[in-house]
Protein backbone atom coordinates (compact mmCIF):
# COMPACT_ATOMS: atom_id res chain seq x y z
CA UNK A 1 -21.07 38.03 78.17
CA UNK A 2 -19.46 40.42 80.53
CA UNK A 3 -16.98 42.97 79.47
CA UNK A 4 -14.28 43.25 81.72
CA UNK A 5 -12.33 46.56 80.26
CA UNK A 6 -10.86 49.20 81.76
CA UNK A 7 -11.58 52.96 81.80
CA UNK A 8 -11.62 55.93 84.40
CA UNK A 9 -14.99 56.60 84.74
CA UNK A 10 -14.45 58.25 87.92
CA UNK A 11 -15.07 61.77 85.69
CA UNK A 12 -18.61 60.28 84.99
CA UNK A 13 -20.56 63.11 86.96
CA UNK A 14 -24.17 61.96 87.90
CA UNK A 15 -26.07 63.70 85.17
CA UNK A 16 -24.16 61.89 82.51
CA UNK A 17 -24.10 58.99 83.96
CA UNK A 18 -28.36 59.13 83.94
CA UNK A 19 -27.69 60.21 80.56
CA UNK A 20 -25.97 57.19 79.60
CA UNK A 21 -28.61 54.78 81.24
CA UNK A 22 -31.32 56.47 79.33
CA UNK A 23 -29.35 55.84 76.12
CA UNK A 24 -28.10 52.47 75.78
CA UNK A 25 -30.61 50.59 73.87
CA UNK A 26 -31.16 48.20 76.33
CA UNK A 27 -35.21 48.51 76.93
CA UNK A 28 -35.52 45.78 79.62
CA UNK A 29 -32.90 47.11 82.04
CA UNK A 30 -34.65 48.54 85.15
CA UNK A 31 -33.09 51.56 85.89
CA UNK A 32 -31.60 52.09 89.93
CA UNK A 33 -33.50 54.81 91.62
CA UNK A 34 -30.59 55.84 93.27
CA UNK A 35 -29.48 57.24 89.73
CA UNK A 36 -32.52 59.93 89.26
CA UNK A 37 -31.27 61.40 92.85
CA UNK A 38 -28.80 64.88 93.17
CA UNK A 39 -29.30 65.44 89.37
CA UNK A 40 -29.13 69.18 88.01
CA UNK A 41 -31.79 68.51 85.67
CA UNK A 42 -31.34 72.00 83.52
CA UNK A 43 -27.87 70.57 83.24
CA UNK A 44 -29.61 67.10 81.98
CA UNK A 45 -31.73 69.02 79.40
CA UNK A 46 -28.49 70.49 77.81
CA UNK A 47 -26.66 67.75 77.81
CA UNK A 48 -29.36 65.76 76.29
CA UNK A 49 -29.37 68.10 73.23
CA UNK A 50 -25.66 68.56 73.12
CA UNK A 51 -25.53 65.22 72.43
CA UNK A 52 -28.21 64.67 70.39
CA UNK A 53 -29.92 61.65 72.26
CA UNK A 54 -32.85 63.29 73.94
CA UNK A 55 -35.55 61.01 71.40
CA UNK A 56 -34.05 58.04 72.83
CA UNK A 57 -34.38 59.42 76.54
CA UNK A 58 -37.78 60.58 76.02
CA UNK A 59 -38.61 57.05 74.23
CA UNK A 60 -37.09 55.33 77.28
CA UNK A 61 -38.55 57.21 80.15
CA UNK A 62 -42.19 56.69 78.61
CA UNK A 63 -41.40 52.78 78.73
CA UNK A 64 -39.93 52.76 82.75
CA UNK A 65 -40.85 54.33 85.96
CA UNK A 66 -40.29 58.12 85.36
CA UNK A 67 -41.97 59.31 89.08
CA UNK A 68 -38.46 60.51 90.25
CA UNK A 69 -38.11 62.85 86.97
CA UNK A 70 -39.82 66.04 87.47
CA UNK A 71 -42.92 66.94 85.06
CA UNK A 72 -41.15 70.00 83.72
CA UNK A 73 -38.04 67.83 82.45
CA UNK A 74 -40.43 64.96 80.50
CA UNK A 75 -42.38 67.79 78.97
CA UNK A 76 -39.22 69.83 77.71
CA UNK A 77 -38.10 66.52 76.35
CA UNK A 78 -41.75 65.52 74.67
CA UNK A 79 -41.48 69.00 72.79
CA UNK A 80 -37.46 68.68 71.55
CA UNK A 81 -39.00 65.02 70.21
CA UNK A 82 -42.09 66.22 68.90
CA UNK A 83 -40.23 68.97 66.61
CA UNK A 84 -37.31 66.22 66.21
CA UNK A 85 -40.01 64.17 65.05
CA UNK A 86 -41.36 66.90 62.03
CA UNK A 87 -37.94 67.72 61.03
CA UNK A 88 -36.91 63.89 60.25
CA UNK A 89 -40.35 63.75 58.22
CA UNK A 90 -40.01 67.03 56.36
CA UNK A 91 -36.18 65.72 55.49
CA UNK A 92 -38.15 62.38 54.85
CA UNK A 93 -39.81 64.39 52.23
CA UNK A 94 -36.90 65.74 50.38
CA UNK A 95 -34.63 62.94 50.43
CA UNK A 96 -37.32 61.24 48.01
CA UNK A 97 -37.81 64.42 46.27
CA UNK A 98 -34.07 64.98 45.45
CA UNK A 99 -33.83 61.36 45.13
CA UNK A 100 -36.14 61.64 42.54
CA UNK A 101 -35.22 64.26 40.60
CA UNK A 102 -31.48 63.09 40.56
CA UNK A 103 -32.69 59.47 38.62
CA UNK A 104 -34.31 61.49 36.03
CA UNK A 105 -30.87 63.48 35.50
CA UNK A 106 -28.95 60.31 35.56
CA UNK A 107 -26.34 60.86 38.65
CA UNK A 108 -26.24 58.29 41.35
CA UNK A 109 -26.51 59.15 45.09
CA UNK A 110 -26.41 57.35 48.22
CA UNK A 111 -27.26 58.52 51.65
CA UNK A 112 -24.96 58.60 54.20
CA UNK A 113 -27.28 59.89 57.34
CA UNK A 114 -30.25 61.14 57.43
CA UNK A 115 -33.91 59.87 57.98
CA UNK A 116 -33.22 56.07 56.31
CA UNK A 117 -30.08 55.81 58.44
CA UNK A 118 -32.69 56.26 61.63
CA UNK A 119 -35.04 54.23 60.14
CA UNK A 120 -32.92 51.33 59.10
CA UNK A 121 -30.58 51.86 62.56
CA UNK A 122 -33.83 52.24 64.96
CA UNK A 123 -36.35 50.88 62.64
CA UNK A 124 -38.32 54.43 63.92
CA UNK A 125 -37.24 58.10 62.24
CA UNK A 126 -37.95 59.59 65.15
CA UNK A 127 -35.40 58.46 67.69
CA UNK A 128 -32.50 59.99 65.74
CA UNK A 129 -31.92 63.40 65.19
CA UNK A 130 -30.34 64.94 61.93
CA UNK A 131 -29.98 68.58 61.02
CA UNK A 132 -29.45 67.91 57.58
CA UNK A 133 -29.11 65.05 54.70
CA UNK A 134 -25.55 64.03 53.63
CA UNK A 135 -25.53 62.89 50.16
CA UNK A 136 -22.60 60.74 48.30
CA UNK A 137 -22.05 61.54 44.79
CA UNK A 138 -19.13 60.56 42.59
CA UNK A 139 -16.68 63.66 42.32
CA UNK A 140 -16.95 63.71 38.37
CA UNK A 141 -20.52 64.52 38.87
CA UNK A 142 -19.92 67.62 41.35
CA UNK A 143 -20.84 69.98 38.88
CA UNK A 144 -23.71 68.50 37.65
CA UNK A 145 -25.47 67.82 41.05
CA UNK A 146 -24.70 71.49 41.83
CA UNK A 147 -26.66 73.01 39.04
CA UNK A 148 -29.58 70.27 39.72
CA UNK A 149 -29.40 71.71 43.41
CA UNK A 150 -29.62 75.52 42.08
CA UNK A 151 -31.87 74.28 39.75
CA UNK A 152 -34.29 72.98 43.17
CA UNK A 153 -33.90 76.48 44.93
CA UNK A 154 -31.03 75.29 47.07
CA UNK A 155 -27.82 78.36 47.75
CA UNK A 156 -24.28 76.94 47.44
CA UNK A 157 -22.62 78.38 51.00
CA UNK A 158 -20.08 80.28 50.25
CA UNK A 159 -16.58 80.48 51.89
CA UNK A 160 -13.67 82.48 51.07
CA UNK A 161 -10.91 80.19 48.26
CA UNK A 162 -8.37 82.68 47.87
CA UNK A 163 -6.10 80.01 48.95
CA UNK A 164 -7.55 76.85 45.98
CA UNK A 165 -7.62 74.34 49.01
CA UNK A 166 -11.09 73.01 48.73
CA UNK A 167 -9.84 70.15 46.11
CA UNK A 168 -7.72 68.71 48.81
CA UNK A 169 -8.88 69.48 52.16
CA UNK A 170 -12.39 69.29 51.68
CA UNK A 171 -14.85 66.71 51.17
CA UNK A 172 -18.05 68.15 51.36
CA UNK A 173 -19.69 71.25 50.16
CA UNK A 174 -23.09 72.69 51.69
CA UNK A 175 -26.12 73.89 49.89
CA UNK A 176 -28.96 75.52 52.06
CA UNK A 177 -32.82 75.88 50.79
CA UNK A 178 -33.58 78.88 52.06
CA UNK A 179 -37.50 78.56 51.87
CA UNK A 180 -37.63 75.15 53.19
CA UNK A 181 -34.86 75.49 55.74
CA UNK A 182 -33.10 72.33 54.69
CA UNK A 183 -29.58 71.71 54.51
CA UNK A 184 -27.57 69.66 52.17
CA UNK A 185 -24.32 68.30 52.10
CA UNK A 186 -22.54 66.91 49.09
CA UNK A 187 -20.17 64.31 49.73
CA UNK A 188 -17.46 62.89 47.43
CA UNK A 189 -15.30 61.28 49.33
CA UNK A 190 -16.56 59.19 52.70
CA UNK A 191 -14.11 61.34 54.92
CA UNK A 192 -11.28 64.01 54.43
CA UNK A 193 -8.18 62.91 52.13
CA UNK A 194 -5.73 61.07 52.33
CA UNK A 195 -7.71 58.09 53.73
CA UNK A 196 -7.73 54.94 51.48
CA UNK A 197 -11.40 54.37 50.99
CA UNK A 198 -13.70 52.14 48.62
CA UNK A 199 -14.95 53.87 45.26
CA UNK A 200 -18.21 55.14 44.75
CA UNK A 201 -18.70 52.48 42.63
CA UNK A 202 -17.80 49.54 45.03
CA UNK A 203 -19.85 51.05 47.44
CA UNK A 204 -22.80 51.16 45.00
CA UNK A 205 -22.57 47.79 44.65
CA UNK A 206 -22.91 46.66 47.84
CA UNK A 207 -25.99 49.92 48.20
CA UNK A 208 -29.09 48.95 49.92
CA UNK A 209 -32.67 50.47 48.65
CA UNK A 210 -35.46 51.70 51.36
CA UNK A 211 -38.90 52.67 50.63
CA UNK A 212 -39.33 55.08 53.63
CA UNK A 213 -40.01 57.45 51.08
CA UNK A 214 -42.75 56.98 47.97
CA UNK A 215 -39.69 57.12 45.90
CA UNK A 216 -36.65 54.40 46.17
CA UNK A 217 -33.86 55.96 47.88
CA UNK A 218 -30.19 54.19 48.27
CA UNK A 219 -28.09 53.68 51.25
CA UNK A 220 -24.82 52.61 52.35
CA UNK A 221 -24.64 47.80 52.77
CA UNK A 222 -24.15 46.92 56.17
CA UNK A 223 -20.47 47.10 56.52
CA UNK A 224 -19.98 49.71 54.66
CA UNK A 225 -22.56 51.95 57.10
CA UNK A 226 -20.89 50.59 60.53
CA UNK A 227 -17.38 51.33 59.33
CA UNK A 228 -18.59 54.89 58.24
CA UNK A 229 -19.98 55.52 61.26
CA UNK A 230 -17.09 54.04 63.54
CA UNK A 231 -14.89 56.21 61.24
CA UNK A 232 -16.99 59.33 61.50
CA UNK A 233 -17.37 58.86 65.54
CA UNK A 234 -13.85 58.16 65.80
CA UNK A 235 -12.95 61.26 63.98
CA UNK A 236 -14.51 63.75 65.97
CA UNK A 237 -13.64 61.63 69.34
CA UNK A 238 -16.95 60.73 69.94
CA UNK A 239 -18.24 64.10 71.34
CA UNK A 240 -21.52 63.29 70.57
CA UNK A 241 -23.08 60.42 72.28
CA UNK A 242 -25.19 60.02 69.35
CA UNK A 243 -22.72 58.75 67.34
CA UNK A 244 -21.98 56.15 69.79
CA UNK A 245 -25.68 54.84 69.93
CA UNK A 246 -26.14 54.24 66.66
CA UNK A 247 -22.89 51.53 67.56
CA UNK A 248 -24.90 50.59 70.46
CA UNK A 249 -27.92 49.98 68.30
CA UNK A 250 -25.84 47.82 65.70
CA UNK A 251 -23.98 45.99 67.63
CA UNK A 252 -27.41 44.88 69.81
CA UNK A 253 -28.82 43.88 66.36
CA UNK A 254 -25.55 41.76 65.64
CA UNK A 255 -25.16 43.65 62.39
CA UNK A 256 -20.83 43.29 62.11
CA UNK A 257 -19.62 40.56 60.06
CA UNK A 258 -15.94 39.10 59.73
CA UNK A 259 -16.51 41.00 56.06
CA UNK A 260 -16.03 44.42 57.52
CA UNK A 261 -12.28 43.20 58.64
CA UNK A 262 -11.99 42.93 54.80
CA UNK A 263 -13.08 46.27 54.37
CA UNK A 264 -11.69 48.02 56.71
CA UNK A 265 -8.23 47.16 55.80
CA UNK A 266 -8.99 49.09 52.37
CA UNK A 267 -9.71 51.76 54.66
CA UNK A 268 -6.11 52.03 55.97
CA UNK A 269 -7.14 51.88 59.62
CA UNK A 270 -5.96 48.28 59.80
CA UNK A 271 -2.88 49.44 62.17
CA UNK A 272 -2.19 46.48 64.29
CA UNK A 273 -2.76 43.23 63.02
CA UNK A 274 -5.28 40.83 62.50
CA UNK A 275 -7.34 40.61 65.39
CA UNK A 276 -6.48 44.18 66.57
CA UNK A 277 -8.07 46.89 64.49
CA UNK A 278 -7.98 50.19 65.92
CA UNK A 279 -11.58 51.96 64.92
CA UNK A 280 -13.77 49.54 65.43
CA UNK A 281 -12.21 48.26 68.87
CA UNK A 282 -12.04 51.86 69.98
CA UNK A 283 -15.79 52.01 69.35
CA UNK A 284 -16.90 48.76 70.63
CA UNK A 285 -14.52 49.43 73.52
CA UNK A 286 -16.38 52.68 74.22
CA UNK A 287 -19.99 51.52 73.61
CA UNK A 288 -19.39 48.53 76.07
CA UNK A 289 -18.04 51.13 78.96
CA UNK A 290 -20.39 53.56 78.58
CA UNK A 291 -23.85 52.24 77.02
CA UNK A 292 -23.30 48.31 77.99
CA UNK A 293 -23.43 47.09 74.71
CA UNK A 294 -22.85 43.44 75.03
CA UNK A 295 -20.29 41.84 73.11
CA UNK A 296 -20.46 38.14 71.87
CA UNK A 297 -16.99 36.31 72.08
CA UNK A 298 -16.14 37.10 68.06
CA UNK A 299 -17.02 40.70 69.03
CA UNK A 300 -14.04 40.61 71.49
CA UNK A 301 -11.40 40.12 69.16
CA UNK A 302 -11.55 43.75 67.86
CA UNK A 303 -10.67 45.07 71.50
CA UNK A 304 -7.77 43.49 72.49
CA UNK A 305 -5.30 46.03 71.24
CA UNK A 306 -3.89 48.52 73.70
CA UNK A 307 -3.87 51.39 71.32
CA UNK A 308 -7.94 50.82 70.99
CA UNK A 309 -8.06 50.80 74.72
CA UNK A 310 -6.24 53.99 75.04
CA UNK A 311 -8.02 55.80 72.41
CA UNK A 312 -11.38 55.03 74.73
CA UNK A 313 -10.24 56.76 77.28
CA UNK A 314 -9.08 59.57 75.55
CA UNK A 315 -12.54 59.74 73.99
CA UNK A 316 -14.25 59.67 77.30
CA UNK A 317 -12.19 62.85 78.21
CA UNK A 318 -13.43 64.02 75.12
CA UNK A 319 -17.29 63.15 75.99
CA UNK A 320 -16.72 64.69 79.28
CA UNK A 321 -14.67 67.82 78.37
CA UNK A 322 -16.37 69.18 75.91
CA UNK A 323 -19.69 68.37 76.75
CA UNK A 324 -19.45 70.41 80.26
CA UNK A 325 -18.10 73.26 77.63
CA UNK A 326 -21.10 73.45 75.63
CA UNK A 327 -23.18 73.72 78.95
CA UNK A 328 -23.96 77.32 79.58
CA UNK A 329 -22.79 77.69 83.67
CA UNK A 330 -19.60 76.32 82.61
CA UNK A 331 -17.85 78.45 84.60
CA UNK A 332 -19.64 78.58 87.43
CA UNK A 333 -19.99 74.82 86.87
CA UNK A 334 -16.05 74.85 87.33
CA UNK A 335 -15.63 77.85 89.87
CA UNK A 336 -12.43 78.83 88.26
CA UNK A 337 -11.15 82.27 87.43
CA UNK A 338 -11.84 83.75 84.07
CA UNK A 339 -7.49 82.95 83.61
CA UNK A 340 -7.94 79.47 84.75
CA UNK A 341 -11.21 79.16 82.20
CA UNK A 342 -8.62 80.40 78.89
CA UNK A 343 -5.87 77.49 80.29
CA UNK A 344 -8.62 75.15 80.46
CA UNK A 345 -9.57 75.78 76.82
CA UNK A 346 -6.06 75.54 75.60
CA UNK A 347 -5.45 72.67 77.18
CA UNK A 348 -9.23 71.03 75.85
CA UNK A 349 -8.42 72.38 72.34
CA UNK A 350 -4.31 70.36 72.79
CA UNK A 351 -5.46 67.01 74.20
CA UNK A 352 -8.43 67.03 71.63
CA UNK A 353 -6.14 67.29 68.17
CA UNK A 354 -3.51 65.69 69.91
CA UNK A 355 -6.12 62.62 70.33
CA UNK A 356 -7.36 63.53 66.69
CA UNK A 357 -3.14 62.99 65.69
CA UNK A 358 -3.37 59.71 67.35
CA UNK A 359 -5.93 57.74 65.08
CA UNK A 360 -3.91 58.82 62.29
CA UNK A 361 -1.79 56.63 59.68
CA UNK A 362 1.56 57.27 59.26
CA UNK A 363 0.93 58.90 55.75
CA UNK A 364 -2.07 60.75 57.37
CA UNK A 365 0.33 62.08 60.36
CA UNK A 366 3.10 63.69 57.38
CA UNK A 367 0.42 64.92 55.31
CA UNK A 368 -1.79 66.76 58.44
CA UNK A 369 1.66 68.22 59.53
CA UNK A 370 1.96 69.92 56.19
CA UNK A 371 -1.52 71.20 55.97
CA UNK A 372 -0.92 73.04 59.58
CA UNK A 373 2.04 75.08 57.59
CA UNK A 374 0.01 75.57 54.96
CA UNK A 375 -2.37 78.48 54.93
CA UNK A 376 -6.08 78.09 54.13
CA UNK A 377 -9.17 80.55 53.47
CA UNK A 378 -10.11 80.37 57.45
CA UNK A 379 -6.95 82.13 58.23
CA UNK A 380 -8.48 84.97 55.36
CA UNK A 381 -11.41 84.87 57.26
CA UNK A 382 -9.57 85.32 60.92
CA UNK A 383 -7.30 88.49 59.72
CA UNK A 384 -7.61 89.96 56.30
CA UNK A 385 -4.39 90.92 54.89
CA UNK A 386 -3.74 92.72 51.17
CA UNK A 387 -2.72 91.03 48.55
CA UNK A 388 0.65 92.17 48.43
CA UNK A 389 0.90 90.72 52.01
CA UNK A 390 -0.34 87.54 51.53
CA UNK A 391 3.17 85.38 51.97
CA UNK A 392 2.71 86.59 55.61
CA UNK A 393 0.10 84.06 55.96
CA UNK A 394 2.45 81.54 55.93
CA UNK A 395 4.84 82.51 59.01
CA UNK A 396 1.29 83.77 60.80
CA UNK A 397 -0.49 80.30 60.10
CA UNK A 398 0.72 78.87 63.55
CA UNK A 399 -0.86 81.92 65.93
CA UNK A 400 -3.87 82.15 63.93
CA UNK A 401 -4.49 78.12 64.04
CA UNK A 402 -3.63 78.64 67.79
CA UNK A 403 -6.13 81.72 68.00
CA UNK A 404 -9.26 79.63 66.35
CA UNK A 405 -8.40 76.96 68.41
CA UNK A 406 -9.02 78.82 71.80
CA UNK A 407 -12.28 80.28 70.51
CA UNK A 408 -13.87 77.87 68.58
CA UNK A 409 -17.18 76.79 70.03
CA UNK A 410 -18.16 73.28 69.30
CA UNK A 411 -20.95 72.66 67.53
């Protein structure tokens, strides 16, 4: 079925677009020649890695014509998949490991990324990148997983709680092995409070097991995994194209059901009525401009909503923006003054959490304005104050939220 939507693409420049023809999971599309000419291929490279899709590309250019890319490009790409390819089996290895060990201490734990998300997503570990595994636990059982983690050689990273925030604004805590190089995080919530979301028990119901490993590991049901993952994309604005092909991917397979309407209301991102829900038509939306994922007729009735159609543009400014800022020439990319280059970031950093403001409930909206007053242990971090100072922190909070803003790097 066509898609007929609408979306300036006009700020497409010709190395993302190649990017995005390379991506889509569509293996029987040949791709125009006219689209390998006047590329900047150094500036392919890093975009491929900024967003996290150069498997697929390097999957997809072995299965078309690849004369017009040069030998230097494929072979940079073979090596990124090659070592791609070793990390997702050495995480392979530990997510059956922990897995494992955590059955024989009696804690539950699903993953939420990782190795079986590739494998069940792209049915192949390799064409997905992660950098480290992201476990759900339920929150009672923090403390215990923790001391089974120290007890496997992993560090707790450790940030500065002078301000007791974590309970609240957290969700996730990180533990790094520093002998195997692997990073954990511990989940126990799905995404930050104050979102309405299903209980670690309801979602360990609908679990699903994989044998990747020797050892059964669990994983999020269908639903459940597509509505964390349009959640988690929709979060971050889909700055990663990564994010948006493992959409592409599930939406190819038909994996969404009329039951993830049902679910998704308990996620309190059911803003506009029946037939207009604002996540997963923002993603579907997005996935159809930019990776032409085709969408049956039922598929259509998430994107009819004008807030969902907004929302994709605003994420495509957020594809585009910030993914020119990770590239390294940025500013010769953009030929502007060094003055011009610190408005450019304010304004990047603005439209970004004002877009971020946007997907938010009304309850999430009151409750985000009062965590910007309130101070945290990053503004500790930015400008270390005595004790005796610290009420200071609150009338600062604004300049040094403003002052991260400006020089945060994206990562």
């Amino acid at each position: 079925m066509n898609n007929n939507y609408e979306g300036d693409l006009s700020m497409l420049h010709n190395e993302l677009i190649l990017l995005l023809e390379l991506t889509n999971g569509n293996d029987t599309v040949t791709i125009k020649e006219e689209l390998f000419l006047n590329i900047d291929w150094n500036k392919f490279l890093q975009l491929a890695r900024h967003h996290r899709v150069f498997p697929l590309i390097y999957s997809k250019i072995n299965k078309i014509n690849n004369e017009f890319i040069p030998s230097h490009v494929v072979q940079t790409l073979y090596q990124d998949y090659k070592i791609n390819t070793i990390k997702m089996l050495q995480l392979s290895g530990e997510m059956g490991e922990v897995s494992e060990y955590f059955t024989e201490n009696s804690v539950n734990l699903l993953y939420l990324k990782g190795p079986v998300i590739a494998n069940e997503i792209y049915g192949d570990i390799s064409l997905r990148t992660s950098k480290d595994l992201d476990i759900l636990i339920e929150k009672k059982n923090y403390n215990r997983v923790e001391k089974l983690l120290l007890n496997l050689g992993y560090e707790k990273e450790e940030h500065s709680i002078t301000f007791i925030d974590w309970k609240w604004r957290k969700h996730h805590e990180a533990f790094f092995h520093p002998e195997k190089k692997i990073q954990i995080e511990i989940h126990w919530r799905l995404h930050p409070a104050p979102t309405k979301e299903p209980s670690f028990n309801e979602l360990w119901k609908r679990k699903r097991e994989s044998k990747l490993t020797g050892y059964p590991v669990y994983y999020l049901g269908n639903e459940d995994l597509f509505l964390y993952l349009v959640a988690h994309g929709s979060r971050h604005g889909w700055f990663r194209l990564r994010w948006l092909a493992d959409i592409d991917q599930m939406v190819r397979k038909d994996e969404i059901t009329n039951q993830d309407k049902i679910i998704l209301k308990k996620f309190q991102y059911y803003h506009l009525g029946k037939q207009n829900v604002l996540l997963i038509g923002q993603a579907l939306i997005l996935a159809s401009l930019l990776l032409k994922t085709p969408l049956s007729k039922d598929k259509h009735t998430y994107t009819t909503g004008k807030k969902s159609r907004k929302l994709a543009n605003l994420a495509i400014t957020n594809i585009v923006e910030i993914g020119n800022t990770e590239l390294h020439n940025i500013k010769e990319d953009l030929n502007i003054a060094q003055g011009n280059y610190f408005y450019s970031k304010i304004r990047k950093s603005f439209s970004f959490n004002l877009y971020k403001f946007s997907i938010k409930s009304k309850i999430q909206k009151g409750i985000f304005i009062l965590t910007l007053l309130t101070p945290s242990s990053k503004d500790i971090d930015t400008i270390r104050l005595p004790k005796p100072l610290f009420f200071l922190y609150f009338p600062l909070r604004p300049f040094l939220l403003f002052w991260r803003k400006i020089n945060k790097n994206v990562n």
